[in-house]
Protein backbone atom coordinates (compact mmCIF):
# COMPACT_ATOMS: atom_id res chain seq x y z
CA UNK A 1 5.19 -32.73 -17.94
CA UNK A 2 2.95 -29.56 -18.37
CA UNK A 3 1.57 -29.93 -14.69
CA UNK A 4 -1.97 -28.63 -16.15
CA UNK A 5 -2.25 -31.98 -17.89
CA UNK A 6 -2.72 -33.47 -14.86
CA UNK A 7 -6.70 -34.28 -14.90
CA UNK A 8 -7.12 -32.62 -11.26
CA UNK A 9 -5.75 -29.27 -12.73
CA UNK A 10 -8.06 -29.09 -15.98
CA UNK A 11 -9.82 -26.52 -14.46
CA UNK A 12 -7.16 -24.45 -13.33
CA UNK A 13 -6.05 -24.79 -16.75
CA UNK A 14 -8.94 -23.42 -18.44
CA UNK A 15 -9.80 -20.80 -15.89
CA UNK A 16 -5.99 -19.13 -16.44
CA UNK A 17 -6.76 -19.24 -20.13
CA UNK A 18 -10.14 -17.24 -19.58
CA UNK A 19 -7.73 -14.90 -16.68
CA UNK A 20 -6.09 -14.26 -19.23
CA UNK A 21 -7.86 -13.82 -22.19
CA UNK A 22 -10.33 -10.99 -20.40
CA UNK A 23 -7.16 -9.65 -18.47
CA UNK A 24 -7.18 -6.47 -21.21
CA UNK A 25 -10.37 -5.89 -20.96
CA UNK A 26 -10.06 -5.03 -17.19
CA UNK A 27 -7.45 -3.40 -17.67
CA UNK A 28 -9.14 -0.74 -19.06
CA UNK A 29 -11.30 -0.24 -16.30
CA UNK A 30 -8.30 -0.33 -14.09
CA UNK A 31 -6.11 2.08 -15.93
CA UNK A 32 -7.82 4.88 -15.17
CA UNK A 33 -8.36 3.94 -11.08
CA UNK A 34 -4.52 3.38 -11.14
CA UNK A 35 -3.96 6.52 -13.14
CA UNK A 36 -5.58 8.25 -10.59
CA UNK A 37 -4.41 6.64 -6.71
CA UNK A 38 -1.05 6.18 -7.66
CA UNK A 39 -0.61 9.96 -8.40
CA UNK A 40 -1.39 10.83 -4.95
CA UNK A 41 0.77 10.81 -1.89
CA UNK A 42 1.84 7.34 -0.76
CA UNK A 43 -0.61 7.06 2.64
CA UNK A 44 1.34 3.82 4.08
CA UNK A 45 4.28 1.91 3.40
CA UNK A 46 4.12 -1.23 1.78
CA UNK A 47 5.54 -4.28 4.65
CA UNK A 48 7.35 -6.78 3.39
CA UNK A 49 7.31 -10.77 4.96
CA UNK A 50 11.59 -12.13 4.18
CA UNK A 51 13.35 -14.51 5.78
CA UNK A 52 14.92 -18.12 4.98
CA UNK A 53 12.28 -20.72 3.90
CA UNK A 54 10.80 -22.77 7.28
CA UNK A 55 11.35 -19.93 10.00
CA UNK A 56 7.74 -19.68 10.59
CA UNK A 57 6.79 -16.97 8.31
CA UNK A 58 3.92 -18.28 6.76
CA UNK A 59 2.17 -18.51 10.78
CA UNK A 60 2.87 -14.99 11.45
CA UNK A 61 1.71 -14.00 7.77
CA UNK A 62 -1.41 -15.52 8.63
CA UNK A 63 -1.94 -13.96 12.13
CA UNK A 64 -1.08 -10.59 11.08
CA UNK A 65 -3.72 -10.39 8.24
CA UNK A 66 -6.37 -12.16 10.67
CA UNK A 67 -6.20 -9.72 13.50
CA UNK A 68 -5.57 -6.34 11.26
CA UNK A 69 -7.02 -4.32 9.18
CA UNK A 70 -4.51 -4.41 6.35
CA UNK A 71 -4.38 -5.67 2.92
CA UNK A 72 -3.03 -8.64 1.70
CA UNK A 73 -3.13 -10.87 -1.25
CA UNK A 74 -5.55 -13.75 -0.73
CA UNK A 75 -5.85 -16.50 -2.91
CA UNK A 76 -8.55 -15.20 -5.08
CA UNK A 77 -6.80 -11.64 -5.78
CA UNK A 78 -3.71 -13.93 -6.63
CA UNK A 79 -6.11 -15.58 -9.50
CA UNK A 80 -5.62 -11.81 -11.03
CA UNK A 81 -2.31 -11.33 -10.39
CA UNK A 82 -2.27 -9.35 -14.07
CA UNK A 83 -4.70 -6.94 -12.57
CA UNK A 84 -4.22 -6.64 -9.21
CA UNK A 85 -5.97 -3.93 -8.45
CA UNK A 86 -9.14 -5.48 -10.01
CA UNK A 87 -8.77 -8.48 -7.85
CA UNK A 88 -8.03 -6.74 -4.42
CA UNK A 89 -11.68 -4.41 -5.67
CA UNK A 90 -13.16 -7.89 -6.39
CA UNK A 91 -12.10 -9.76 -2.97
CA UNK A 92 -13.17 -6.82 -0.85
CA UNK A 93 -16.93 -6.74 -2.92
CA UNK A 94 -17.00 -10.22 -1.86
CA UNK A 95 -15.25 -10.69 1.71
CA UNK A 96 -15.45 -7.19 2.93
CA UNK A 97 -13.11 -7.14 6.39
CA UNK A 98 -13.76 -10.66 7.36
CA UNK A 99 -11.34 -12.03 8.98
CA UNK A 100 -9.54 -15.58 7.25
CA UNK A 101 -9.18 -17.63 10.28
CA UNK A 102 -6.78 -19.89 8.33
CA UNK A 103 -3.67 -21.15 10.17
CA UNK A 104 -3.05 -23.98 8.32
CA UNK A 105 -0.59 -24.47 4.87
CA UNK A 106 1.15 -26.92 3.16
CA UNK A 107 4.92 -25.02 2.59
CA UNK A 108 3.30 -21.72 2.35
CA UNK A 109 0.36 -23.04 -0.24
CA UNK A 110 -3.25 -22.16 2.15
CA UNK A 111 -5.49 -23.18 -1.07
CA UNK A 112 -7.13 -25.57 1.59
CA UNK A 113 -8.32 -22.80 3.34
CA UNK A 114 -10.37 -21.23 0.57
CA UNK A 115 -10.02 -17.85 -1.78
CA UNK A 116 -9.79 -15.31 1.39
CA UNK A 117 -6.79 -17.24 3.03
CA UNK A 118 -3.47 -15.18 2.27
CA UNK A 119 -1.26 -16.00 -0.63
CA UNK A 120 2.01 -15.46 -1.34
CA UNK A 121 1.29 -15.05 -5.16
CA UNK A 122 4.71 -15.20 -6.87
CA UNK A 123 2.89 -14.74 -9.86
CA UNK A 124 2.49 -11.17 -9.65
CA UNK A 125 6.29 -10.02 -9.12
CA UNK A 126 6.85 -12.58 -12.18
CA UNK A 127 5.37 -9.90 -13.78
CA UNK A 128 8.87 -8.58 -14.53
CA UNK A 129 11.11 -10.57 -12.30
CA UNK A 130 13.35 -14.08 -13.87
CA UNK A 131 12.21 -17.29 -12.61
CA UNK A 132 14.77 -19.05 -12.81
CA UNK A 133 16.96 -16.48 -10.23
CA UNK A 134 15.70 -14.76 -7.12
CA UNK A 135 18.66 -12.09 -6.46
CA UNK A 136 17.66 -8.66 -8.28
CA UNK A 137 20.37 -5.85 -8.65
CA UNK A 138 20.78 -2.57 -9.94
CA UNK A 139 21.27 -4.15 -12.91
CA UNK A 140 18.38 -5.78 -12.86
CA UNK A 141 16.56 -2.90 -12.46
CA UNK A 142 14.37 -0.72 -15.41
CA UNK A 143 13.05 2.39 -14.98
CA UNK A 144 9.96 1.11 -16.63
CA UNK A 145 9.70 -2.00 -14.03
CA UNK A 146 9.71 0.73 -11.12
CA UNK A 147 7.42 2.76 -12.33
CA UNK A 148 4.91 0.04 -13.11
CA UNK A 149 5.18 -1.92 -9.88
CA UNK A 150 5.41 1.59 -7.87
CA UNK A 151 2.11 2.86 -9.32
CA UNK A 152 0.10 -0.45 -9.07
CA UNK A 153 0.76 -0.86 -5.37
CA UNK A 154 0.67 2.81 -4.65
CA UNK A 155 -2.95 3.12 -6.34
CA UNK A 156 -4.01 -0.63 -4.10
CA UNK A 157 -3.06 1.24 -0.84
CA UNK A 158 -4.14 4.56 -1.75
CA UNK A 159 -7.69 3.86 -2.82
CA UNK A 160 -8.36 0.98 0.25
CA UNK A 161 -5.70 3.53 2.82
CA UNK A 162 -4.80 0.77 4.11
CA UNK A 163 -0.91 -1.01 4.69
CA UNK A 164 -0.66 -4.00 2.16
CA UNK A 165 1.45 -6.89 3.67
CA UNK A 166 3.85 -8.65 1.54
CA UNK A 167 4.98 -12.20 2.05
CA UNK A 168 6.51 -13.36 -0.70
CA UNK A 169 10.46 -14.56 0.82
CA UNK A 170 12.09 -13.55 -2.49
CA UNK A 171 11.80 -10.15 -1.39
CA UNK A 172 14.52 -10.36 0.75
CA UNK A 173 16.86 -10.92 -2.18
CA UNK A 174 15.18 -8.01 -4.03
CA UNK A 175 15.53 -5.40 -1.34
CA UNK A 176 17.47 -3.02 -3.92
CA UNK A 177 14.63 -3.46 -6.12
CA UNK A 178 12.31 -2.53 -3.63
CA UNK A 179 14.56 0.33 -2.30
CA UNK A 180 13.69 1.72 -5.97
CA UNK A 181 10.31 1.68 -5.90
CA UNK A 182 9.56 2.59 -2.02
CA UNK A 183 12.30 3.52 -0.20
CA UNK A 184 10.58 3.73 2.99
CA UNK A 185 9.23 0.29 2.54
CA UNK A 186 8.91 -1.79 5.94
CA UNK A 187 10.52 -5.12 6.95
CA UNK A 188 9.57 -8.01 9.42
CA UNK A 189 12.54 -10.03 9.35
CA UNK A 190 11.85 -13.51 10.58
CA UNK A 191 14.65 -15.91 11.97
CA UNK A 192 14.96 -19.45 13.53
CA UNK A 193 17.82 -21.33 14.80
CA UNK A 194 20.28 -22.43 11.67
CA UNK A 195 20.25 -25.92 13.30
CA UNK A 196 16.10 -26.36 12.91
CA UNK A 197 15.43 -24.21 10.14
CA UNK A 198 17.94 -26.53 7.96
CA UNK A 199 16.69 -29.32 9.71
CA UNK A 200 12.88 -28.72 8.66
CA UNK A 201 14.17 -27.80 5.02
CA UNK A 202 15.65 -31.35 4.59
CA UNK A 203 12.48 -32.91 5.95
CA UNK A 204 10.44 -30.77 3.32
CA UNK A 205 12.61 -31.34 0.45
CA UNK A 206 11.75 -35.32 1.56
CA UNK A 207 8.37 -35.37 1.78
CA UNK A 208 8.19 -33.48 -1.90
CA UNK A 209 10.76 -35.75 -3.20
CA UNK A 210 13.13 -32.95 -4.08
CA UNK A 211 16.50 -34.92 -5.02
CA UNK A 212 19.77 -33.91 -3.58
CA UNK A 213 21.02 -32.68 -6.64
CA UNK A 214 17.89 -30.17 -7.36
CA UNK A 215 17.31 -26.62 -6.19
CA UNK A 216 14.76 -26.46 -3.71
CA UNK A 217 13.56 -22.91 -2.10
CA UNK A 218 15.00 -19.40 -2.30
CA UNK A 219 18.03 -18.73 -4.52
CA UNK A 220 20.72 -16.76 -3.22
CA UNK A 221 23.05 -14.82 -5.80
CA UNK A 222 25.43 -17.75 -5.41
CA UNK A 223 22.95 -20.10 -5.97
CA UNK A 224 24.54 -22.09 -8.95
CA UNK A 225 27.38 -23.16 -6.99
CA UNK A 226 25.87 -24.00 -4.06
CA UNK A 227 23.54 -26.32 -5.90
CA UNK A 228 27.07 -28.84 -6.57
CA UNK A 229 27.75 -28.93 -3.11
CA UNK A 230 26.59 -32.02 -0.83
CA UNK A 231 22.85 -31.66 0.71
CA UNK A 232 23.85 -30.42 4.06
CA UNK A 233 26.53 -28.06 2.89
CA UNK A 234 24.13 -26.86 0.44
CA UNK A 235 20.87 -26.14 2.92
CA UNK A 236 23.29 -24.58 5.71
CA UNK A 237 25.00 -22.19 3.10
CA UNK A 238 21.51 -21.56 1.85
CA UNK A 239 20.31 -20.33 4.73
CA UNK A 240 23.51 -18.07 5.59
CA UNK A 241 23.11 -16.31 1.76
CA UNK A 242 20.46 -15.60 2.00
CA UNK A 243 19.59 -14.10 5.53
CA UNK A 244 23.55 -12.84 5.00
CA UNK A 245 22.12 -10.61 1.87
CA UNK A 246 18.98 -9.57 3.78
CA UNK A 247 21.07 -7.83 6.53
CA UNK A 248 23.69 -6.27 3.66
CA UNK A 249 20.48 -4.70 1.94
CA UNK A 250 18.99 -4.05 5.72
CA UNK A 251 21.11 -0.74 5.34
CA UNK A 252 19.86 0.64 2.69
CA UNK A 253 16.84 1.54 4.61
CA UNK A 254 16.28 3.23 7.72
CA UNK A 255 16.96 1.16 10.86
CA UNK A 256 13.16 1.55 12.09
CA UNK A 257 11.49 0.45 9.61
CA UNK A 258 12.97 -3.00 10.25
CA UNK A 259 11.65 -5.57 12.50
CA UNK A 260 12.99 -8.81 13.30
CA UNK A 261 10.76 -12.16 14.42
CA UNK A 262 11.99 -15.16 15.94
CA UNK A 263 10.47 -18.51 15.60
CA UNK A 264 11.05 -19.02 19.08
CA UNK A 265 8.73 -15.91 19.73
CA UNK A 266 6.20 -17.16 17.82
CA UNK A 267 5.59 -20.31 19.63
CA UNK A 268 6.08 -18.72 23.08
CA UNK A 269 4.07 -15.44 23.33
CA UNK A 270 1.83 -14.74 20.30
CA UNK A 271 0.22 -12.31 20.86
CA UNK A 272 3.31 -10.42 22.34
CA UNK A 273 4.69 -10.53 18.88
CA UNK A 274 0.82 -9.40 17.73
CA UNK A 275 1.07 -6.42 19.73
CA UNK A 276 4.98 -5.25 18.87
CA UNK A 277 3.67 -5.84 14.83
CA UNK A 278 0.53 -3.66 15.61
CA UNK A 279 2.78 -1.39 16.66
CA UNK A 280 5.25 -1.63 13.98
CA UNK A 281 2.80 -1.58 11.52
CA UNK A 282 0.47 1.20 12.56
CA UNK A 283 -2.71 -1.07 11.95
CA UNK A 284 -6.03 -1.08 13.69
CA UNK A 285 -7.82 -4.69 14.64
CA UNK A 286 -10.07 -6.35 13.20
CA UNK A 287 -13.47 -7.40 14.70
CA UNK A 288 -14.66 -10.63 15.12
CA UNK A 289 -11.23 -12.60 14.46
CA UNK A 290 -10.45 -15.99 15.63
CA UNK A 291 -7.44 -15.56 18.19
CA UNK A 292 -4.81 -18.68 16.82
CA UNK A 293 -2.99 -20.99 19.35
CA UNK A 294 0.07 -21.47 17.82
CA UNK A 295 2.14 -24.52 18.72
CA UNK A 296 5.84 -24.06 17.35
CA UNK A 297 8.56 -26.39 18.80
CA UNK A 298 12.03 -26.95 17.94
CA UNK A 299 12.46 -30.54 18.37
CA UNK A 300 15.51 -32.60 16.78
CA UNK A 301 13.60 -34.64 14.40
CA UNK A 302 16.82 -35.83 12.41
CA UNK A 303 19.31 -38.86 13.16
CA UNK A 304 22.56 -37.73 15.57
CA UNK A 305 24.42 -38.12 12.70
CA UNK A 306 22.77 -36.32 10.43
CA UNK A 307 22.73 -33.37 13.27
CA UNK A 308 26.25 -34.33 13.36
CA UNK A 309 27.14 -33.46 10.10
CA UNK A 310 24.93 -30.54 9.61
CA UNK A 311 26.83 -28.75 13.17
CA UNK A 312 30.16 -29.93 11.34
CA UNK A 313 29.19 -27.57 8.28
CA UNK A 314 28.21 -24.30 10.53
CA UNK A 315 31.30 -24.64 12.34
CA UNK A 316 33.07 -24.57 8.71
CA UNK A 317 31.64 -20.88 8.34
CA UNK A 318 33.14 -17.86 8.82
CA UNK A 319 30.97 -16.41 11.31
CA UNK A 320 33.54 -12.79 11.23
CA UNK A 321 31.75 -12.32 7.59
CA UNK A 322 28.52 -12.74 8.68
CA UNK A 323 26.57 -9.52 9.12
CA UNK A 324 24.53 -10.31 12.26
């Protein structure tokens, strides 16, 4: 079922259709703006969010565009995700550089926490990216889709000179894709413990109801086959595709512009991992944030068997073929 027939959703329904039915006519305004930014010199490098779904990278997405003064795509830029430019002009009219203060989501959605909370906006890369698969290679790859997402983001950080912050976790299976368009993009690179991260994905996949048989998450390439294999196979070799093709890709840029996160950092020292992203970043503060206290644990929330099983299926791997 259409989920816009839903009666809770009318009005998202009929506010896409307006979206999109003035979405030419700001165009023109915003052709010539991007015209002109993305012509210049890029002034910072785009940062990029990847990872496996449940390693805590919606937390430190937050945090980062709380405390700094860099761009980001909150929810109500996302709402003109066909002219993003336009909406990033429109948010700033509005929330200048206030500070979010949201720490709160529900699997990466922060609608809760109003239009200025960050958004991962899938819509946007959708733009010219499949749905139905997340891997993009040079196959994939136009000269017409470079050029277009190149010059969009390029004019957004040109005319605000400030980084923009990407999380969007299916950019760590388009990495060649973004190689095209900046190749001295930056990466944050967050990781958890296979044991909890697949762990947590289960327990998500319950609570929405996701069958066993069904897709839930970030595809790897492989993702077809790994769909036919049993739940716990299928989450652990999830995981390990896709964190295994963000550290093949990992070379294709230089080796510092690449951090990597853990979860466990997170929940220990936040504003250690603050500072070293300040850092990596080359961002300035904001004022008048609120400072977070994060409470990350990894605590076995499964049966022993279930553990059981899931430990049986890591020690199946071949760990030699892992790039870590």
């Amino acid at each position: 079922m259409n989920k816009y027939l839903n009666p809770k959703n009318y009005w998202r329904y009929f506010i896409d259709k307006i979206f999109l039915a003035i979405s030419p006519i700001i165009r023109l305004w915003e052709e010539k703006h991007i015209e002109y930014y993305s012509n210049m010199p890029l002034k910072h490098q785009p940062i990029f969010i990847i990872g496996a779904p449940r390693t805590g990278s919606t937390i430190l997405y937050q945090v980062i565009t709380n405390q700094l003064d860099v761009l980001y795509i909150d929810n109500l830029t996302c709402k003109f995700f066909r002219n993003l430019f336009f909406g990033f002009w429109l948010s700033n009219k509005i929330f200048k550089q206030k500070a979010h203060n949201c720490f709160k989501s529900k699997f990466g959605d922060t609608s809760e926490c109003g239009l200025h909370a960050p958004s991962e906006c899938g819509e946007f890369w959708y733009r010219w990216l499949p749905k139905d698969r997340h891997f993009i290679d040079y196959s994939d790859i136009t000269d017409k889709m470079v050029e277009d997402i190149r010059s969009e983001i390029t004019a957004i950080i040109n005319y605000f000179d400030k980084p923009l912050v990407f999380k969007n976790l299916n950019a760590g299976q388009r990495m060649r894709l973004i190689k095209k368009c900046f190749p001295e993009a930056k990466f944050i690179f967050v990781k958890r413990d296979i044991i909890y991260t697949a762990q947590s994905i289960i327990n998500g996949r319950r609570k929405l109801k996701i069958r066993d048989n069904e897709w839930w998450g970030i595809m790897p390439n492989n993702v077809k086959e790994l769909n036919k294999l049993n739940i716990y196979e299928k989450v652990i070799k999830q995981i390990i595709y896709l964190e295994n093709q963000i550290l093949i890709d990992k070379d294709l840029f230089d080796e510092k512009n690449f951090s990597t996160i853990n979860y466990k950092e997170i929940g220990k020292n936040i504003n250690k991992v603050h500072a070293e992203i300040k850092d990596f970043i080359g961002a300035k503060e904001k004022n008048n944030y609120i400072s977070p206290k994060i409470e990350l644990s990894n605590k076995i929330k499964l049966s022993e068997e279930e553990i059981s099983i899931l430990k049986k299926e890591i020690s199946k791997l071949d760990w030699e073929t892992y790039n870590d």
